[in-house]
Protein backbone atom coordinates (compact mmCIF):
# COMPACT_ATOMS: atom_id res chain seq x y z
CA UNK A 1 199.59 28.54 -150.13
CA UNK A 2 199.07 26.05 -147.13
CA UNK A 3 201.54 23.74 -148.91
CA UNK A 4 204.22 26.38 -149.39
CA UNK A 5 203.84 27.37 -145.54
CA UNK A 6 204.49 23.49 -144.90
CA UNK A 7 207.19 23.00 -146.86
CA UNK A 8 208.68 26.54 -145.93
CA UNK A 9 208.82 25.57 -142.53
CA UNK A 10 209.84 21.83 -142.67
CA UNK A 11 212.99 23.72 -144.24
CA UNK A 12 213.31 26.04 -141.81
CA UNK A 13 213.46 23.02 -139.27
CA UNK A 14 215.61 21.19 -141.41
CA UNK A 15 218.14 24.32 -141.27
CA UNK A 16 217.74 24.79 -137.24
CA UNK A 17 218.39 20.15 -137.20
CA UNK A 18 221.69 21.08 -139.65
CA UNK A 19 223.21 23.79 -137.37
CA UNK A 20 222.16 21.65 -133.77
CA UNK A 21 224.05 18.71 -135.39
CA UNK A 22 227.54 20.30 -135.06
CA UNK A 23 230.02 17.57 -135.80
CA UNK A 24 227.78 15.08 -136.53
CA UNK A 25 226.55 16.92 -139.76
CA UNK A 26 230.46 16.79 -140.84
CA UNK A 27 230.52 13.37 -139.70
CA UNK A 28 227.67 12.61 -142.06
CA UNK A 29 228.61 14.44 -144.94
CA UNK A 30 232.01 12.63 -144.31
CA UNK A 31 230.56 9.16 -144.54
CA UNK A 32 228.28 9.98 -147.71
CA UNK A 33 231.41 11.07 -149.76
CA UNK A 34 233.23 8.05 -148.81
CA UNK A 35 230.57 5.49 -149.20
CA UNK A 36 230.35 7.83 -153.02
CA UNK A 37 233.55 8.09 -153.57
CA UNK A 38 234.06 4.10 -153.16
CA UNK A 39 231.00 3.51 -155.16
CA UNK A 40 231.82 5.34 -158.38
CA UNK A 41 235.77 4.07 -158.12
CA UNK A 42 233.97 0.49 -158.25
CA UNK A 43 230.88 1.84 -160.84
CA UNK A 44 233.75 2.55 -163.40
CA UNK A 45 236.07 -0.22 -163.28
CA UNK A 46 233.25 -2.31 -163.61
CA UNK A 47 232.51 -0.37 -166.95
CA UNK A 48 236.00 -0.22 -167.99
CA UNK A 49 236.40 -3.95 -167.44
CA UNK A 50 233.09 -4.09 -169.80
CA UNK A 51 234.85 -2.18 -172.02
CA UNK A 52 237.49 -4.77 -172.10
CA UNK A 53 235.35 -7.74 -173.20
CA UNK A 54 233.32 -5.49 -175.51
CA UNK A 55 237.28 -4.74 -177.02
CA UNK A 56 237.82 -8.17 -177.26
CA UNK A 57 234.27 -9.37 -177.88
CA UNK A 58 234.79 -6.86 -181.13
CA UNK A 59 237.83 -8.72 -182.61
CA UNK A 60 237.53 -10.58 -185.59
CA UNK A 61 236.45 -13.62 -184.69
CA UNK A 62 235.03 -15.24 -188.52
CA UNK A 63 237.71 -14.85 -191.60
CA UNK A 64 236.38 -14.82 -195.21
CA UNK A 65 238.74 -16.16 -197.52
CA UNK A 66 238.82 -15.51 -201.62
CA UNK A 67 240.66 -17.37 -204.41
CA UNK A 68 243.67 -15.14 -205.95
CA UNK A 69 242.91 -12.95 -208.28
CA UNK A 70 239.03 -12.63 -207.23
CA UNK A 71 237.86 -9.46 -208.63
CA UNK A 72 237.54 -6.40 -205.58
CA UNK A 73 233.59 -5.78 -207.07
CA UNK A 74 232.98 -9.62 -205.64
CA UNK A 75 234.39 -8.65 -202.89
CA UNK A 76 232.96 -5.47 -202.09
CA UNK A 77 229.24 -6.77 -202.77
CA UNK A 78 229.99 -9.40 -200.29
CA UNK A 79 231.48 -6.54 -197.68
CA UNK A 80 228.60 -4.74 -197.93
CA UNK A 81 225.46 -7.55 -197.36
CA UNK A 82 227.76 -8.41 -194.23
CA UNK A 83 228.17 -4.46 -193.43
CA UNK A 84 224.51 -3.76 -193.22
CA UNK A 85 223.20 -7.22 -191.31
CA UNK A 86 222.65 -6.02 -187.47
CA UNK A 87 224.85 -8.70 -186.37
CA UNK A 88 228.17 -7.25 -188.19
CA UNK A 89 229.79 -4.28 -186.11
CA UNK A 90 232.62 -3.88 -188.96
CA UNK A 91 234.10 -5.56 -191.59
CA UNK A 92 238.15 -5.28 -192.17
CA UNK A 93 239.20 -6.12 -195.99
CA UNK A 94 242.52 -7.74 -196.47
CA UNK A 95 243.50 -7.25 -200.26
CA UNK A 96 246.46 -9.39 -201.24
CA UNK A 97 249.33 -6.82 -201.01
CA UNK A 98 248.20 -6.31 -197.34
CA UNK A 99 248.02 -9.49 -196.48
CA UNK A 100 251.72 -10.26 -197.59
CA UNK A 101 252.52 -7.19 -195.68
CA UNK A 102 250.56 -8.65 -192.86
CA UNK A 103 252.58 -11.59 -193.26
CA UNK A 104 255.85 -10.32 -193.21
CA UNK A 105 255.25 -8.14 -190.32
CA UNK A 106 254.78 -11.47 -188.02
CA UNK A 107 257.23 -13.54 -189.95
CA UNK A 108 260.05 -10.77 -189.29
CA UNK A 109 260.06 -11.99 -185.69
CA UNK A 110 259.59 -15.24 -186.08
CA UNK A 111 261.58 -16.40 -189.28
CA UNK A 112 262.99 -13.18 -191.07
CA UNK A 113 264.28 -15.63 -193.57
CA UNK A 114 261.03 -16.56 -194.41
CA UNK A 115 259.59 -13.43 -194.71
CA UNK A 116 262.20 -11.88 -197.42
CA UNK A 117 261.55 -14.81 -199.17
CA UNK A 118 257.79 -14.46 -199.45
CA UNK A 119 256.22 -14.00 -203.14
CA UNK A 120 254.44 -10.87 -203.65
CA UNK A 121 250.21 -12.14 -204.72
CA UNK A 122 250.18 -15.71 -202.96
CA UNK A 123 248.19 -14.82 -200.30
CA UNK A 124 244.58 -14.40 -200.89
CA UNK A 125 242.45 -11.32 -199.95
CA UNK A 126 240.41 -12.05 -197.18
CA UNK A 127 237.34 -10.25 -194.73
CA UNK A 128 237.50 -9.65 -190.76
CA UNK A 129 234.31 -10.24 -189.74
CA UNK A 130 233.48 -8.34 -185.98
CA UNK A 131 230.72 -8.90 -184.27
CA UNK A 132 228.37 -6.69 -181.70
CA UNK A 133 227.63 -9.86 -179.99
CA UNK A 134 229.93 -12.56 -179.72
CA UNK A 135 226.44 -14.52 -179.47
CA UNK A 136 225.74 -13.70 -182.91
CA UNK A 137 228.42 -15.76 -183.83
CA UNK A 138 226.44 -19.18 -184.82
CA UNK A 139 224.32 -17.38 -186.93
CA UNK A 140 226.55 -15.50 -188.62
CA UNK A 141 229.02 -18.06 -189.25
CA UNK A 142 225.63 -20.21 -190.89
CA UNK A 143 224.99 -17.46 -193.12
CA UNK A 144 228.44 -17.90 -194.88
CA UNK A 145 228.48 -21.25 -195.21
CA UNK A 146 225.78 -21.02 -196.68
CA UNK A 147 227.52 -18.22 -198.77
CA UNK A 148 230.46 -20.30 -199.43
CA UNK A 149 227.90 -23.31 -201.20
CA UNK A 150 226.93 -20.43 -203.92
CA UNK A 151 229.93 -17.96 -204.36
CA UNK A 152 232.62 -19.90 -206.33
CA UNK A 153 234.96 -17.37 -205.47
CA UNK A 154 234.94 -17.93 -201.64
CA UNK A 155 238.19 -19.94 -201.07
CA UNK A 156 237.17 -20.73 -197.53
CA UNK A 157 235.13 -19.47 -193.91
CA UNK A 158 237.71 -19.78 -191.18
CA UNK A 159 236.61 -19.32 -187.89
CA UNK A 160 237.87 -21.21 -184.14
CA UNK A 161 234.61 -23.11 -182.49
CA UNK A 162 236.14 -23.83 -179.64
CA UNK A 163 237.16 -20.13 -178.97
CA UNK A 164 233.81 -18.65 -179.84
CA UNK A 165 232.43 -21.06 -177.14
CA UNK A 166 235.46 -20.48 -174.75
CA UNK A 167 234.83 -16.77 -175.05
CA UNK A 168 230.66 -16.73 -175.04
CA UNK A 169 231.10 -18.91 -171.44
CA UNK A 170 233.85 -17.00 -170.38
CA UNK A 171 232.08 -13.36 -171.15
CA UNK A 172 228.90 -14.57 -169.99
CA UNK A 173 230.35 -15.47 -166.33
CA UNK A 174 232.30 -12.76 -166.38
CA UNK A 175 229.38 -10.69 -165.99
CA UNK A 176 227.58 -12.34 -164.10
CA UNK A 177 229.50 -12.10 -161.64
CA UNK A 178 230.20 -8.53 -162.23
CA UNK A 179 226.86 -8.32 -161.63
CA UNK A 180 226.70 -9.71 -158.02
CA UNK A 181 229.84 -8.11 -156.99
CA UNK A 182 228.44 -4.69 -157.83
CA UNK A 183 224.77 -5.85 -156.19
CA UNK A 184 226.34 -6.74 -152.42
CA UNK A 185 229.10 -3.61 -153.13
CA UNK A 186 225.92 -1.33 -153.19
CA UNK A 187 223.97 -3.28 -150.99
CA UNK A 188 226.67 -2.62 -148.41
CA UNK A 189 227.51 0.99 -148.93
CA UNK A 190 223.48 1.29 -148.91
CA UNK A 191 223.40 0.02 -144.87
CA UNK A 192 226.83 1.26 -144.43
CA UNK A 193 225.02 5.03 -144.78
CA UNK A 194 221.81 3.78 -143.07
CA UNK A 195 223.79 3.16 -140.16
CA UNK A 196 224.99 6.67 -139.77
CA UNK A 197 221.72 8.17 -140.50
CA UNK A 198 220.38 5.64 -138.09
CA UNK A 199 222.85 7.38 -135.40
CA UNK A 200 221.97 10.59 -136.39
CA UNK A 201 218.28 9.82 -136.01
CA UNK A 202 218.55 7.74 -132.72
CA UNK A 203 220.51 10.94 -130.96
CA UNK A 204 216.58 12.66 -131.40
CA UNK A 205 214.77 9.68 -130.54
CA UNK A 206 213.74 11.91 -127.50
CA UNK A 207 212.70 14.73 -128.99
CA UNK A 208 210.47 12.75 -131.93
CA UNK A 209 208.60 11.44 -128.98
CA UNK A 210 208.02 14.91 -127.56
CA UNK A 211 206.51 15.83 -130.73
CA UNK A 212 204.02 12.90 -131.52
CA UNK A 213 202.95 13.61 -127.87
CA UNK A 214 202.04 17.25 -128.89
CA UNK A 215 200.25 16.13 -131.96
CA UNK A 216 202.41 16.20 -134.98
CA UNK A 217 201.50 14.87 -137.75
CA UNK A 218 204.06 12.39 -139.77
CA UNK A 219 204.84 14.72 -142.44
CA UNK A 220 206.02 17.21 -140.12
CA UNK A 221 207.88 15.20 -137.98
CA UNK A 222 209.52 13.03 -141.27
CA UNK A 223 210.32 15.79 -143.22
CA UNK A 224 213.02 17.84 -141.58
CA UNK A 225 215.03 14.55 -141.19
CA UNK A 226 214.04 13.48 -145.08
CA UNK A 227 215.06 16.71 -146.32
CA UNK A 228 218.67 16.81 -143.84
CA UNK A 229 219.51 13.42 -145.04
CA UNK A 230 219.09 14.38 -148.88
CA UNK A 231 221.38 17.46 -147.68
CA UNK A 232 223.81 14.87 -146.70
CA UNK A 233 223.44 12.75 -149.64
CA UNK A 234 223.68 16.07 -151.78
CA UNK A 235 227.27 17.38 -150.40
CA UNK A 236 228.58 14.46 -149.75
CA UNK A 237 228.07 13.14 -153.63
CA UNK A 238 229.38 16.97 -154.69
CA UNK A 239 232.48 16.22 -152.93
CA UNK A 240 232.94 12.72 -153.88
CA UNK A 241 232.07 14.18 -157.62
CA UNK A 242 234.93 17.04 -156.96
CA UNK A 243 237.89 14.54 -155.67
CA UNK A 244 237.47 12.30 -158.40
CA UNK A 245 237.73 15.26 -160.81
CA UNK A 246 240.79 16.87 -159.08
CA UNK A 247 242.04 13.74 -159.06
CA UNK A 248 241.96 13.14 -162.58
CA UNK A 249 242.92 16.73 -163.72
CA UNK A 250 246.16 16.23 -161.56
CA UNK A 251 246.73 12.76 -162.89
CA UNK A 252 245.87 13.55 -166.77
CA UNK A 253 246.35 16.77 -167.03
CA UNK A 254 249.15 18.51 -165.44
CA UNK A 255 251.13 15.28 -165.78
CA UNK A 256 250.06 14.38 -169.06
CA UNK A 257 253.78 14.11 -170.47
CA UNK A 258 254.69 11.72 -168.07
CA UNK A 259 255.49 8.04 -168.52
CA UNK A 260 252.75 6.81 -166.68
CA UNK A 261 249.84 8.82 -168.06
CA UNK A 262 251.32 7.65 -171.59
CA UNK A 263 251.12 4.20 -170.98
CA UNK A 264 247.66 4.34 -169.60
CA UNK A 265 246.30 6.27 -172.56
CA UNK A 266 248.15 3.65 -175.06
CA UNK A 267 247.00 0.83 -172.90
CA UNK A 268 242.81 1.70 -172.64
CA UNK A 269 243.08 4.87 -175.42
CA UNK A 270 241.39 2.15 -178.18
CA UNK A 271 238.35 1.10 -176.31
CA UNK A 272 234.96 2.39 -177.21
CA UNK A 273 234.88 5.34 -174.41
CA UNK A 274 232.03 7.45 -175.20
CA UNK A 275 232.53 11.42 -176.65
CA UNK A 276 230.76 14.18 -174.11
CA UNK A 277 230.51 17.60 -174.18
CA UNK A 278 231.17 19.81 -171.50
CA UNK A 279 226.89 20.39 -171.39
CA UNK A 280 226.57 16.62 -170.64
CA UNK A 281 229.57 15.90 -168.42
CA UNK A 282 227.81 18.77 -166.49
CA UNK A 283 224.61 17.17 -166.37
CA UNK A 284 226.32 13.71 -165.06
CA UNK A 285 227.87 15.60 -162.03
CA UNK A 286 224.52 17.32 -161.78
CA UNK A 287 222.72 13.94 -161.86
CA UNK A 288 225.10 12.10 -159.36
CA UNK A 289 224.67 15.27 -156.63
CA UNK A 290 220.48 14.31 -157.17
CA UNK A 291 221.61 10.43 -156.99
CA UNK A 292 223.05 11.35 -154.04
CA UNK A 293 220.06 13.83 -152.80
CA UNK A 294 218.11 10.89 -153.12
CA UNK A 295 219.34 7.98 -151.43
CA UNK A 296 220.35 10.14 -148.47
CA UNK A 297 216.57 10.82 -148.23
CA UNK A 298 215.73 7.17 -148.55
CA UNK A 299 217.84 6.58 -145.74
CA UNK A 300 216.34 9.06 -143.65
CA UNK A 301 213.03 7.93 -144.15
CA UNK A 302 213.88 4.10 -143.81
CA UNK A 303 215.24 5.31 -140.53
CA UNK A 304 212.74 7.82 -139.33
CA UNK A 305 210.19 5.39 -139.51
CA UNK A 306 211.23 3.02 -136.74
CA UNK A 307 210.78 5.85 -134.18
CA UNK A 308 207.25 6.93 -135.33
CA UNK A 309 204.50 4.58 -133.89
């Protein structure tokens, strides 16, 4: 009971600091959905951009090439031991019809002469080997060689070395510095908010004096401005949350037809976006309004603290 009269008034307090504020609670709540709003624009092209190398990372990378005329049983027992190692993402088969079609499609451009005079059968049926990992590579690409020495029927293992390795260096930088770009961005929008809760706090300096003077203890005197600053954080992330949103259902939705939005969904339509229903979208706005709930109270506590001796 004693702990539901504390926290009942700390939140009473909180509500009386709130309405005192005036402007400066707008001002707040103004800053938190910007420093959000910035944040999550950054937070997802960082993911689409991993999306991108995971795209391209998933490419076949390793070939598998039969003799003509290798029967599709070979074939398919040789699909499958690759289909169910945990290195293999998906294997593409190539039977010899579609790899004159193949052919021909490129050729057209290129030569056309060439590719009307192609012979139906002289290309050989092959395997697309993708990978979860481009990593992975090495190890795969040992496996069928080693393949290769015992299966008569495997004409050859074509793969490019010097692209795997260009790619693993290139992907593995990549993030990296990914990585640090989205560290400092947060780190910045993390003292960009302190500073306003700082603001906020130093404007009461005065009257957190007054009430260590009169005996209160450090949960009473913390709390009102730990529980205002996750108000902040709150609203300001459910704002931030509801632009983006808007945003996209104007963009995507009610424009949908237009040239724009139909080169955008041809252009990033193919990558691996994960499927949510509306029950989890809900609980990701849900979770970035506590996201936000929470960091504005770290802030208000990393602030608070400075003025209580």
């Amino acid at each position: 009971m004693k702990l539901f009269e504390t926290l009942s008034r700390s939140l009473g307090n909180t509500k009386k600091q709130i309405k005192r504020s005036g402007w400066l609670a707008w001002a707040s709540v103004l800053v938190m959905a910007l420093a959000f709003f910035i944040t999550t624009i950054f937070l997802f092209l960082a993911y689409l951009s991993n999306l991108f190398l995971l795209s391209i990372e998933n490419q076949p990378h390793i070939y598998v090439f039969f003799n003509a005329g290798t029967s599709e049983s070979v074939i398919k027992n040789l699909n499958d031991k690759l289909t169910n190692m945990p290195e293999v993402l998906h294997v593409e088969y190539t039977d010899e019809e579609g790899a004159v079609t193949e052919f021909k499609d490129v050729q057209e451009r290129k030569d056309p002469q060439l590719a009307q005079n192609i012979r139906p059968n002289v290309l050989p049926p092959s395997l697309g080997i993708r990978l979860n990992k481009i990593n992975d590579a090495d190890k795969l690409i040992d496996t069928l060689t080693q393949e290769k020495e015992t299966n008569k029927d495997i004409f050859a293992v074509r793969y490019s070395k010097e692209s795997i390795d260009t790619i693993k260096s290139l992907f593995y930088w990549l993030r990296i510095g990914g990585g640090i770009i989205i560290g400092l961005l947060l780190t910045v929008i993390f003292f960009f908010t302190l500073l306003t809760v700082e603001f906020r706090t130093f404007s009461r300096a005065e009257e957190i004096g007054i009430m260590q003077l009169v005996g209160g203890s450090l949960w009473f005197i913390r709390s009102p401005f730990i529980f205002e600053g996750a108000f902040y954080g709150a609203i300001g992330s459910f704002f931030s949350s509801s632009t983006i949103l808007i945003i996209y259902y104007l963009i995507f939705q009610l424009n949908k037809g237009s040239a724009a939005v139909t080169f955008l969904v041809n252009l990033f339509g193919n990558l691996s976006w994960p499927t949510l229903d509306p029950f989890q979208f809900f609980l990701i706005f849900l979770g970035t309004i506590i996201v936000g709930a929470i960091i504005g109270a770290a802030n208000s506590l990393v602030a608070i603290r400075r003025y209580i001796y």
